[in-house]
C-alpha atoms as a PDB file:
ATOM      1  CA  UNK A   1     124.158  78.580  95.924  1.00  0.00           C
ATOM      2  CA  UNK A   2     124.565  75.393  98.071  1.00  0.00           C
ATOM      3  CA  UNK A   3     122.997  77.767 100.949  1.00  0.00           C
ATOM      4  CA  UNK A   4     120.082  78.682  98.878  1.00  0.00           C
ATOM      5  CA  UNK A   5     119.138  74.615  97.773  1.00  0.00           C
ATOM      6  CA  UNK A   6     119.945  73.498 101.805  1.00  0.00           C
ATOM      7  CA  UNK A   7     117.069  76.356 102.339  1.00  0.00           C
ATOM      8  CA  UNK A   8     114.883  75.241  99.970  1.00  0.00           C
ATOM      9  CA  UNK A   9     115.425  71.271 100.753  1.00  0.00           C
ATOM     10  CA  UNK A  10     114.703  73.061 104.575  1.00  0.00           C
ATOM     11  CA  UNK A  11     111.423  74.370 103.296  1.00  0.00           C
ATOM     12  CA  UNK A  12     110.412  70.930 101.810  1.00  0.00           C
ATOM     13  CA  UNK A  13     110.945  68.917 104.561  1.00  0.00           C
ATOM     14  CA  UNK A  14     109.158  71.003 106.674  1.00  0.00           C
ATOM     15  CA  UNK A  15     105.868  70.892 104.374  1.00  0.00           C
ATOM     16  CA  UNK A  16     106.102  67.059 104.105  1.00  0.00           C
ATOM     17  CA  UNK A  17     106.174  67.477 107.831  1.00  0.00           C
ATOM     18  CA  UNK A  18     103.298  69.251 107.956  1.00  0.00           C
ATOM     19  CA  UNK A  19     101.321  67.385 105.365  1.00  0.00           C
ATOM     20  CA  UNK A  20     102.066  64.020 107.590  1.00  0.00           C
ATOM     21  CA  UNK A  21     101.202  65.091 110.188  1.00  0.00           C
ATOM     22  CA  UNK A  22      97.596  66.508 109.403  1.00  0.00           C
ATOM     23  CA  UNK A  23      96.741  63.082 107.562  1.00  0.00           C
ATOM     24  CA  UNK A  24      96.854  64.707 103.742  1.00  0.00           C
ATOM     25  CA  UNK A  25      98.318  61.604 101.617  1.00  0.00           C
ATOM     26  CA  UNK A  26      99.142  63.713  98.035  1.00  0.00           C
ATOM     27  CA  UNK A  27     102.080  65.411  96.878  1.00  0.00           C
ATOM     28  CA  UNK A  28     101.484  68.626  94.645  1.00  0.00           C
ATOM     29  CA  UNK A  29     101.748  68.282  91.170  1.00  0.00           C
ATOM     30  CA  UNK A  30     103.014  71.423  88.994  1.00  0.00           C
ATOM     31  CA  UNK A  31      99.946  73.233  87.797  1.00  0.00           C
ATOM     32  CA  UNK A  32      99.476  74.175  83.875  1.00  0.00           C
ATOM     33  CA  UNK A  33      97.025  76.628  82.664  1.00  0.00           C
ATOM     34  CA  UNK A  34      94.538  78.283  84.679  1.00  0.00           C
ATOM     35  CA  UNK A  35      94.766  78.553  88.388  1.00  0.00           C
ATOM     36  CA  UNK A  36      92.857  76.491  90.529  1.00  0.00           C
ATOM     37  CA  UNK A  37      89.693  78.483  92.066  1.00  0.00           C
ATOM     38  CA  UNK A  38      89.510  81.048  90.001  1.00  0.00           C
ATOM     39  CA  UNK A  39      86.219  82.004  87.964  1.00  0.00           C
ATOM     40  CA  UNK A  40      86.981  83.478  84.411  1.00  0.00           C
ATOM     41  CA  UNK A  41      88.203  86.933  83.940  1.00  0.00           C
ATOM     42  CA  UNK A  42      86.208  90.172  83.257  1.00  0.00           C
ATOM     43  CA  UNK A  43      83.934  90.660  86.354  1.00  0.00           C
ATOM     44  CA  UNK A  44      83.289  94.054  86.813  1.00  0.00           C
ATOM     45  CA  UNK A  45      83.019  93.708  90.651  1.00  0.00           C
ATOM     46  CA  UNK A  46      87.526  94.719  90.325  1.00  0.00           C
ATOM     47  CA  UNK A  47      87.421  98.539  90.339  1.00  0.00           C
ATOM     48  CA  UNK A  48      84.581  98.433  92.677  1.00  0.00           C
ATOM     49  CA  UNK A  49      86.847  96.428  95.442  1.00  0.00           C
ATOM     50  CA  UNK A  50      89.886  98.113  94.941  1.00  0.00           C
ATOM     51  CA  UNK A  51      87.654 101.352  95.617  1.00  0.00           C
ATOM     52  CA  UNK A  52      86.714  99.871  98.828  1.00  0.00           C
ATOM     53  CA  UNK A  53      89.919  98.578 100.261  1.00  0.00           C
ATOM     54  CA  UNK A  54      90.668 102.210  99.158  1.00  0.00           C
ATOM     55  CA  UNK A  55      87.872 103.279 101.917  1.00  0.00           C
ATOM     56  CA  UNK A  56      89.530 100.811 104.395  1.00  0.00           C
ATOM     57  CA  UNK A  57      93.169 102.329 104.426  1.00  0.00           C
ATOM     58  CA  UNK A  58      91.251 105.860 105.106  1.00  0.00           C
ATOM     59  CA  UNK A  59      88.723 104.544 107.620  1.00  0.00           C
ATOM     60  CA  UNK A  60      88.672 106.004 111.043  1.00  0.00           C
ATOM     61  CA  UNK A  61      84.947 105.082 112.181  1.00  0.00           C
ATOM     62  CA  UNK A  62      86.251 103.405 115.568  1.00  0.00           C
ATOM     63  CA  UNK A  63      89.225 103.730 117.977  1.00  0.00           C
ATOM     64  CA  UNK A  64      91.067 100.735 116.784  1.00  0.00           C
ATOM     65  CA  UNK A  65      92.387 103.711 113.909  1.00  0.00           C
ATOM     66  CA  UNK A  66      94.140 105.899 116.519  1.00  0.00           C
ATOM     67  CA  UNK A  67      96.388 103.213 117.606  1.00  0.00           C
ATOM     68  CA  UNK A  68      97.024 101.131 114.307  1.00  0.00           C
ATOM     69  CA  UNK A  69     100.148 101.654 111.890  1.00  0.00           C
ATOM     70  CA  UNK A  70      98.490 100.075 108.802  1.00  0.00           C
ATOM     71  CA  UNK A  71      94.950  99.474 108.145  1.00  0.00           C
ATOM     72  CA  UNK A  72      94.777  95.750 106.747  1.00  0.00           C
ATOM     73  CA  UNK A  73      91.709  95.577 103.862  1.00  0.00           C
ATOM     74  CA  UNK A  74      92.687  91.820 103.010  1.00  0.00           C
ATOM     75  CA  UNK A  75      94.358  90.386 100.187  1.00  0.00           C
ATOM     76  CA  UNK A  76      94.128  87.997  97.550  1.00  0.00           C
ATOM     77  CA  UNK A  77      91.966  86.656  94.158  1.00  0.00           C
ATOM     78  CA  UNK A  78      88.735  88.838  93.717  1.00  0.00           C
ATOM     79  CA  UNK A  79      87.020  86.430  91.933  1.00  0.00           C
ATOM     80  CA  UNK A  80      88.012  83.870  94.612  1.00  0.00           C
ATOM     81  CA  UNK A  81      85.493  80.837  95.422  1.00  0.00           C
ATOM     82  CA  UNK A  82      87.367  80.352  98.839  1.00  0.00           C
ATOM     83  CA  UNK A  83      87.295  82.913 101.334  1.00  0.00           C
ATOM     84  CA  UNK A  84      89.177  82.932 104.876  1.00  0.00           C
ATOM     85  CA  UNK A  85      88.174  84.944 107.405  1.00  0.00           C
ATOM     86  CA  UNK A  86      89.638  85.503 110.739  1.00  0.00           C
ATOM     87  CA  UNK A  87      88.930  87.771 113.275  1.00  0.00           C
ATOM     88  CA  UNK A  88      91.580  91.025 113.287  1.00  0.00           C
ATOM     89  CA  UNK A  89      95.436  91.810 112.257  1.00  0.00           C
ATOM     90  CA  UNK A  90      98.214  91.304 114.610  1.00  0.00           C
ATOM     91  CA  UNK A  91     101.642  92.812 115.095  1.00  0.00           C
ATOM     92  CA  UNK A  92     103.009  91.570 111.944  1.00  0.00           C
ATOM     93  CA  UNK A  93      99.607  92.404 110.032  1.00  0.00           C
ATOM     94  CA  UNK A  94      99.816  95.934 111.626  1.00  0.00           C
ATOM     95  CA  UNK A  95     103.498  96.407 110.369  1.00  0.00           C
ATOM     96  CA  UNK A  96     102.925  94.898 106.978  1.00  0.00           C
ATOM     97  CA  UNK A  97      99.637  96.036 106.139  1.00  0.00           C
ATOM     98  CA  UNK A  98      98.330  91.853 105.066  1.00  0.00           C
ATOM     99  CA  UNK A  99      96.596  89.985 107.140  1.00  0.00           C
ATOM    100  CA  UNK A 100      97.924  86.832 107.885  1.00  0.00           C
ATOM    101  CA  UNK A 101     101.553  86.660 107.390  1.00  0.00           C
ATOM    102  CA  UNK A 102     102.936  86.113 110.892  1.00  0.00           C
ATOM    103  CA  UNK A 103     103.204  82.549 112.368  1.00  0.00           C
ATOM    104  CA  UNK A 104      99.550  82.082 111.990  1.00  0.00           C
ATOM    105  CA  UNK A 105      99.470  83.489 108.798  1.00  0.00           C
ATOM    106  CA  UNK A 106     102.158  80.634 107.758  1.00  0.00           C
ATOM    107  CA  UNK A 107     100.558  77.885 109.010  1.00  0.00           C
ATOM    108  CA  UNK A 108      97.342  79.004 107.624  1.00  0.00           C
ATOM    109  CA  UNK A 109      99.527  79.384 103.688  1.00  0.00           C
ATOM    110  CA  UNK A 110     100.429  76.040 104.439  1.00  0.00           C
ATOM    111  CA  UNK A 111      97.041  74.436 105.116  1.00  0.00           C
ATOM    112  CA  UNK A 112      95.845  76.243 101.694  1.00  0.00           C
ATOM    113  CA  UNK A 113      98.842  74.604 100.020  1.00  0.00           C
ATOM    114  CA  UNK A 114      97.407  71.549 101.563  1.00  0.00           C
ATOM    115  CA  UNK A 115      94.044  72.124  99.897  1.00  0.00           C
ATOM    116  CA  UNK A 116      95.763  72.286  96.564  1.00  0.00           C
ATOM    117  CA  UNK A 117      95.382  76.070  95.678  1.00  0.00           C
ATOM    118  CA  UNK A 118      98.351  78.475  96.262  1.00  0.00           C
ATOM    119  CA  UNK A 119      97.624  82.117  98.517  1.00  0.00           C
ATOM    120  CA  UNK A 120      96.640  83.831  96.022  1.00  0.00           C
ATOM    121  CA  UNK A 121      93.593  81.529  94.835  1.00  0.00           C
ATOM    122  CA  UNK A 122      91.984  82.516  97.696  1.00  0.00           C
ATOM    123  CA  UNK A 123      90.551  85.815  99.095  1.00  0.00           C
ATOM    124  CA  UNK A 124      92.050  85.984 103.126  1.00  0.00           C
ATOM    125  CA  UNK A 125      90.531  88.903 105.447  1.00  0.00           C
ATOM    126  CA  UNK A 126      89.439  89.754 108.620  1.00  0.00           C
ATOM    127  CA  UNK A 127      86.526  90.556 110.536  1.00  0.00           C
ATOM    128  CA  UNK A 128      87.997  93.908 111.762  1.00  0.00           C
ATOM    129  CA  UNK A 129      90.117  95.593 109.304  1.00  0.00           C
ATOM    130  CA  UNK A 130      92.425  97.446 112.138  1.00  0.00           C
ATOM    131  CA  UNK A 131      94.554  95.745 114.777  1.00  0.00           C
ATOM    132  CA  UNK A 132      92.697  95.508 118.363  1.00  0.00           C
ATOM    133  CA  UNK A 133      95.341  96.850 120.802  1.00  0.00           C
ATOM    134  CA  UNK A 134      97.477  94.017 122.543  1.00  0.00           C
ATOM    135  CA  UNK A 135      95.626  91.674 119.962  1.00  0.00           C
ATOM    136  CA  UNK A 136      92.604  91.387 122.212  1.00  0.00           C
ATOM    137  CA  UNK A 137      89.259  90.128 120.840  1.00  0.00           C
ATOM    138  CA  UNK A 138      87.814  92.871 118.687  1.00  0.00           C
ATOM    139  CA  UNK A 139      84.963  94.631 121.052  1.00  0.00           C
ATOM    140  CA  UNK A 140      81.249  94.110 119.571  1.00  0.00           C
ATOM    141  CA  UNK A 141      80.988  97.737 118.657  1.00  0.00           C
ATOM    142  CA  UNK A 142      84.238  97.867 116.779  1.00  0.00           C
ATOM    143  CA  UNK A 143      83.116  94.861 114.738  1.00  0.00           C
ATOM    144  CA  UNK A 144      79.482  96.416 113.936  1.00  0.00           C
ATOM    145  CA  UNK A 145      81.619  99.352 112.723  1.00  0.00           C
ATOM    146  CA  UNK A 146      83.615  97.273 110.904  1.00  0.00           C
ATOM    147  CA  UNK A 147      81.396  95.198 109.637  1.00  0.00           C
ATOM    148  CA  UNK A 148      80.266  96.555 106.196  1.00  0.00           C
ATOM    149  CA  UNK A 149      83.575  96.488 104.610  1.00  0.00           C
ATOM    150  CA  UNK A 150      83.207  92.644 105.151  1.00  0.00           C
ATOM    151  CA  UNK A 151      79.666  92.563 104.131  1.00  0.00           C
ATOM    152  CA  UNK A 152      81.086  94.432 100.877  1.00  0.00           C
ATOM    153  CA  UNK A 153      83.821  92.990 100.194  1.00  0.00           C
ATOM    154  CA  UNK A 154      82.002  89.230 100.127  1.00  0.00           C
ATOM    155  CA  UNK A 155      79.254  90.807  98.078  1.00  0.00           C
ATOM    156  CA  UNK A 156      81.455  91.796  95.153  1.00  0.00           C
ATOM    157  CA  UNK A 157      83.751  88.660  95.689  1.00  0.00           C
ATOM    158  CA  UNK A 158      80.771  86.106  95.873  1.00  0.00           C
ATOM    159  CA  UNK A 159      83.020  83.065  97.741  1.00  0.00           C
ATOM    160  CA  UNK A 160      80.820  79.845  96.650  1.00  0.00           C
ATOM    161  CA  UNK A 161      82.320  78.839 100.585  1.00  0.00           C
ATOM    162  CA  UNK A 162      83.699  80.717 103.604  1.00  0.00           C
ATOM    163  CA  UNK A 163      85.963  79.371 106.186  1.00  0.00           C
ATOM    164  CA  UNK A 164      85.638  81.100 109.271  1.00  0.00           C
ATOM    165  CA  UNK A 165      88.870  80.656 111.634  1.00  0.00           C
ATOM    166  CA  UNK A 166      88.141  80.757 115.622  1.00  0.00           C
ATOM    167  CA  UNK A 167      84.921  81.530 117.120  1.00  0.00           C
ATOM    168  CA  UNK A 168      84.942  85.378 116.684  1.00  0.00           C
ATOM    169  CA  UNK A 169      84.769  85.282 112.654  1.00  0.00           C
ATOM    170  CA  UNK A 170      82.411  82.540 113.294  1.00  0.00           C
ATOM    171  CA  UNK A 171      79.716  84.378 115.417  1.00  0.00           C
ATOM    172  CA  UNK A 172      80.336  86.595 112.703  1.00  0.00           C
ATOM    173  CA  UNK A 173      78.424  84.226 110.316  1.00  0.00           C
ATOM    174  CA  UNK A 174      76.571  82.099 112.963  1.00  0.00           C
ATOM    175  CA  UNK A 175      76.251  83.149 116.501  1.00  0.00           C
ATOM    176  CA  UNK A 176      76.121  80.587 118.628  1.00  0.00           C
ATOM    177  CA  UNK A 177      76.841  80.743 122.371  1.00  0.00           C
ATOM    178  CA  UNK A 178      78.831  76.886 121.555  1.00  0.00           C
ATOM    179  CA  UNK A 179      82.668  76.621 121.468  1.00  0.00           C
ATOM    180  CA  UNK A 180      84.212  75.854 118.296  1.00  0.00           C
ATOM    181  CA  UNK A 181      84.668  71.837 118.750  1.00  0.00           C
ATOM    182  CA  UNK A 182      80.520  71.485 118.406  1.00  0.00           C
ATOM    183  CA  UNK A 183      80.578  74.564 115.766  1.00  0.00           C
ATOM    184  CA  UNK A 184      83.444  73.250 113.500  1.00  0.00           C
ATOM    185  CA  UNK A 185      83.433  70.806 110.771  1.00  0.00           C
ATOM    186  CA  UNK A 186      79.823  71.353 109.608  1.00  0.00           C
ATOM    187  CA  UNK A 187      78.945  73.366 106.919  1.00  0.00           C
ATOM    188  CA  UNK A 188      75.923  76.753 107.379  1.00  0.00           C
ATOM    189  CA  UNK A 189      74.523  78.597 105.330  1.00  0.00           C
ATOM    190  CA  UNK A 190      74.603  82.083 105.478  1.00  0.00           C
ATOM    191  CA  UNK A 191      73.008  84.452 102.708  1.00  0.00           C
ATOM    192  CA  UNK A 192      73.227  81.420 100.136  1.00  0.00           C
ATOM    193  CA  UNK A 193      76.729  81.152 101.134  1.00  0.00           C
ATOM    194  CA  UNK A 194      78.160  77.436 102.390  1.00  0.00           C
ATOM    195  CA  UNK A 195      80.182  78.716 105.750  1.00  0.00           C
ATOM    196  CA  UNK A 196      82.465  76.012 107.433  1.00  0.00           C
ATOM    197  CA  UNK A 197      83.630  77.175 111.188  1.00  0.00           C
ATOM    198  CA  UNK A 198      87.064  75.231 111.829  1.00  0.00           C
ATOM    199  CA  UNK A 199      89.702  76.663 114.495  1.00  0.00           C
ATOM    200  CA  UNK A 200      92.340  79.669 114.101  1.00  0.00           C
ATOM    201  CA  UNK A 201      95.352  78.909 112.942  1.00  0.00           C
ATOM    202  CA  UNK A 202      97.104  80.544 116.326  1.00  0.00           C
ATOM    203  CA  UNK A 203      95.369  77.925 118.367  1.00  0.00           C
ATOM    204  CA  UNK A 204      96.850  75.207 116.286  1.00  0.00           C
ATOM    205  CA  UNK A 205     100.154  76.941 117.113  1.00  0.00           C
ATOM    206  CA  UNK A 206      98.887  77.253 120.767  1.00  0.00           C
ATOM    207  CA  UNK A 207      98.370  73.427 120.565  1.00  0.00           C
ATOM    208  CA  UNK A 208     101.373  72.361 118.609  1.00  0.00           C
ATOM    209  CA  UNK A 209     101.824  69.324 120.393  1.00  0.00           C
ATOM    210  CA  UNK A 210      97.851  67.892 120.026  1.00  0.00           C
ATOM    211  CA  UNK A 211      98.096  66.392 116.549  1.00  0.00           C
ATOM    212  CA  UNK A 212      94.329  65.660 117.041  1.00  0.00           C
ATOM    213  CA  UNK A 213      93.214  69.488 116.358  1.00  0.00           C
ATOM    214  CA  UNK A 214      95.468  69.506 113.610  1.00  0.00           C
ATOM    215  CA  UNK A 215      93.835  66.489 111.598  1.00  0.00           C
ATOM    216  CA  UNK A 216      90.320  68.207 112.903  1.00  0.00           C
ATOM    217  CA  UNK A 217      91.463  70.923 111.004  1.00  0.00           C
ATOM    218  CA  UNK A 218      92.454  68.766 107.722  1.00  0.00           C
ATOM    219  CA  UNK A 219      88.889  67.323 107.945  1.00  0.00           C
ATOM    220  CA  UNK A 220      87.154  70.277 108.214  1.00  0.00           C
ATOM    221  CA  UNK A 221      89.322  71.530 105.270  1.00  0.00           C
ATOM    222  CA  UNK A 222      88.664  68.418 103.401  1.00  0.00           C
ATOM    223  CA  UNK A 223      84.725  68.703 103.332  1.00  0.00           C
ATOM    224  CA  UNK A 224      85.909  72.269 101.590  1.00  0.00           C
ATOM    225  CA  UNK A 225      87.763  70.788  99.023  1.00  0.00           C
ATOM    226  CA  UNK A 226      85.128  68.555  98.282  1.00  0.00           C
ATOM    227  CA  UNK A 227      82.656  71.078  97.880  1.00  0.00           C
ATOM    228  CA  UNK A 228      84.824  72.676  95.487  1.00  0.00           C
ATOM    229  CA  UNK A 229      85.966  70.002  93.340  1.00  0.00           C
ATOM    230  CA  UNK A 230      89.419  69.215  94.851  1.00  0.00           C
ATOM    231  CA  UNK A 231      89.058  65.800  96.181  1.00  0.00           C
END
């Protein structure tokens, strides 16, 4: 037991940590009722996404399929207003078959925490649904192939914003030969869609010692929050 509360007391401190040092000044209140983010029940887009996540898990349009263990569809609420979208599994997505559960994937959990909505508000996926070999940037061709399981899945889920993470999810949306310190932290629009760039969570970890792209990050994810009525 006293193992289990030093673990937990572990966990806390560390998200204090993390809230300090991105600049967020709030401390999470327990949440009644409905979940925060979530449009009301009885869409009939649900059978139609599950069908195509089915499609994902059996895809084998490009080469990324010969060399992945599990195909990774995405994961989260399907009536979502907040989307993530990065640019292709890793190791631990491969293995798991989720995207976004490795160190970046942690970080990333803790930044939605941040925002005041829990994992599963949100709808997280990827660009490429299959894990690029050595984690390499997905190949233009393999994200063209890729592409309309995205395209799809955003259709039925209808985000009200989209947070792209690193540049390739972001030329994804807005293709731009920029770097992602002029792209980030303004919002696009994109098929009636409000689309804000900010960086991948692995180049926070990357950077862990620049506290600067951190808080660039908390800003970006701030104009979000404002958009959707969390501020």
């Amino acid at each position: 037991m006293a193992k289990k509360v030093d673990r937990l007391v572990g966990e806390l401190e560390e998200q204090f940590r993390f809230l300090k040092e991105i600049g967020a000044d709030f401390i999470f209140a327990p949440k009644t009722g409905d979940k925060p983010g979530c449009r009301p029940p009885g869409r009939p887009a649900r059978e139609e996404i599950l069908a195509l996540h089915e499609k994902v898990l059996r895809c084998k349009k490009c080469p990324l399929a010969l060399g992945r263990t599990h195909a990774v569809p995405g994961e989260g609420n399907l009536e979502a207003e907040l989307m993530f979208i990065g640019e292709g599994p890793g190791h631990d997505e491969d293995v798991q078959g989720r995207p976004f559960v490795g160190r970046a994937g942690q970080l990333l959990t803790k930044i939605i925490q941040a925002m005041k909505f829990e994992r599963e508000d949100v709808f997280i996926a990827n660009v490429v649904k299959c894990r690029p070999p050595e984690n390499r940037t997905p190949h233009r061709d393999e994200a063209a192939r890729c592409s309309p399981f995205l395209l799809e899945q955003i259709r039925l889920i209808q985000p009200k914003v989209i947070v792209t993470l690193g540049k390739v999810a972001t030329d994804f949306f807005v293709p731009s030969a920029s770097g992602m310190t002029n792209l980030r932290g303004q919002f696009y629009v994109w098929n009636g869609i409000q689309v804000m760039p900010t960086f991948h969570p692995s180049y926070l970890i990357r950077n862990e010692g620049n506290r600067q792209i951190r808080k660039m990050v908390w800003e970006d994810m701030q104009k979000v929050m404002a958009v959707l009525g969390k501020k």
